[in-house]
Protein backbone atom coordinates (compact mmCIF):
# COMPACT_ATOMS: atom_id res chain seq x y z
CA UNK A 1 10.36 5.30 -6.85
CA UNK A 2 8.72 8.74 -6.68
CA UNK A 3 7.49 8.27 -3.25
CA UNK A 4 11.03 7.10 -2.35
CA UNK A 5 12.53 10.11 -3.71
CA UNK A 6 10.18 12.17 -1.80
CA UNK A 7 10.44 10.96 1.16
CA UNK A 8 14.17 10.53 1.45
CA UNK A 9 15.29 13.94 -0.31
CA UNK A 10 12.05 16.40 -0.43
CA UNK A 11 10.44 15.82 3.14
CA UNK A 12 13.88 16.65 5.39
CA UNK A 13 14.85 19.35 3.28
CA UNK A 14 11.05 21.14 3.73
CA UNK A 15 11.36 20.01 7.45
CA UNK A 16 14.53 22.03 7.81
CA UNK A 17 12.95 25.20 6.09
CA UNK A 18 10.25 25.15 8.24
CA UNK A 19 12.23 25.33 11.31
CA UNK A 20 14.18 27.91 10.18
CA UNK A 21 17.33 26.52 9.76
CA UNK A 22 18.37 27.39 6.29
CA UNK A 23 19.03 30.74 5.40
CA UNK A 24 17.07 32.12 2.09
CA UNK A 25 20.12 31.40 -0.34
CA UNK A 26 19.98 27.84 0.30
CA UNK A 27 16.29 27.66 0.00
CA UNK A 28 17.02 28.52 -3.59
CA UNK A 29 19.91 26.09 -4.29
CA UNK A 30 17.82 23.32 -2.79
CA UNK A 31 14.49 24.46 -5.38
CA UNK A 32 17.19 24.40 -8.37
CA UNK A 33 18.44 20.82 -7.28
CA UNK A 34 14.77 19.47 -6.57
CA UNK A 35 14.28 20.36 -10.41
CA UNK A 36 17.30 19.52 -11.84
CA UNK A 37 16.56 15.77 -10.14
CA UNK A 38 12.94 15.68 -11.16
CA UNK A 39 13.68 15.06 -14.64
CA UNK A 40 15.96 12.10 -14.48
CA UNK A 41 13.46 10.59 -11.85
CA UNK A 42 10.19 10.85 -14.06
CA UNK A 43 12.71 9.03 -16.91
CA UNK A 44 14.88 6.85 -15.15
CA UNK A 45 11.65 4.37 -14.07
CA UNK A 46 11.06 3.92 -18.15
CA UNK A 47 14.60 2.91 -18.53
CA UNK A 48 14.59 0.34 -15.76
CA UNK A 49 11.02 -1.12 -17.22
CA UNK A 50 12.77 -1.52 -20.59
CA UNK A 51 15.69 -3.14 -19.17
CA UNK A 52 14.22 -5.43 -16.66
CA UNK A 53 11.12 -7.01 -16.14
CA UNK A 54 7.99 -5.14 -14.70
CA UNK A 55 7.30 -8.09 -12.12
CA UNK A 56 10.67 -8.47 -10.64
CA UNK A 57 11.14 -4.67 -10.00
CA UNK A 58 7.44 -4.71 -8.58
CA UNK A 59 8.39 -7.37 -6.22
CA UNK A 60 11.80 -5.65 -5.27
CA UNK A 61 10.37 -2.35 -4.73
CA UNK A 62 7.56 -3.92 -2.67
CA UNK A 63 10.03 -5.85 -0.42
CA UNK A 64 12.01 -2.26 -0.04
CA UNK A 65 8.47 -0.86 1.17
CA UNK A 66 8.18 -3.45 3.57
CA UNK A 67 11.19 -2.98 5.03
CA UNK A 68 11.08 0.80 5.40
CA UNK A 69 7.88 0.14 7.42
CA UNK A 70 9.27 -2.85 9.15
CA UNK A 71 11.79 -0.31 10.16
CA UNK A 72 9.42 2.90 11.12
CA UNK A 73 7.37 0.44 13.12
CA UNK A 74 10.54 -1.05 14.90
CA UNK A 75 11.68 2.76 15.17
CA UNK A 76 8.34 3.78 16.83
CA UNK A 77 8.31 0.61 19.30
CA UNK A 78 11.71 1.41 20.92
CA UNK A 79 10.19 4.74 21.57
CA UNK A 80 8.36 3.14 24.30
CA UNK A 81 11.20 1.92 26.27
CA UNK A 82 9.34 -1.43 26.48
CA UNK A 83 11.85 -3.87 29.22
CA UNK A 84 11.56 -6.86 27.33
CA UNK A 85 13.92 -8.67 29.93
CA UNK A 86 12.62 -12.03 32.01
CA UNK A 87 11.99 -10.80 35.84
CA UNK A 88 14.54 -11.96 38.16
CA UNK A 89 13.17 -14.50 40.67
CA UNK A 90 14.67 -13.90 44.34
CA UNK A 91 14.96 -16.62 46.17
């Protein structure tokens, strides 16, 4: 859940700073809410053990990694501008 957290909240907001395009005030704002969700996110995976068990969250989060790659990989292929089309015969 970590990794999710990270890579959905922390990695765009450091991607914007590092183009520039948030002023100093907001880099602030943004450190304050990284910490004040940090807490709750190193907790709230002991809650959800306690309330459910470990091997159908396992197998849920594992299916959500699956399809976040799934989805990169399907991201990364239409890219290519593949033409996937059947050729036209003349004739």
């Amino acid at each position: 859940m970590l990794i999710f957290f990270a890579i959905i909240t922390v990695a765009p907001l450091r991607d914007l700073a590092s183009q520039g395009m948030l002023d100093p005030q907001s880099d602030v704002v943004i450190a304050a809410l990284l910490l004040a969700l940090f807490g709750p996110i190193c907790i709230l995976p002991l809650i959800l053990l306690s309330v459910a068990p470990a091997k159908v969250v396992s197998r849920r989060l594992i299916f959500l990694a699956l399809g976040l790659l799934l989805l990169i990989g399907l991201n990364e292929l239409s890219k290519l501008g593949l033409d996937l089309t059947a050729p036209k015969l003349q004739g």
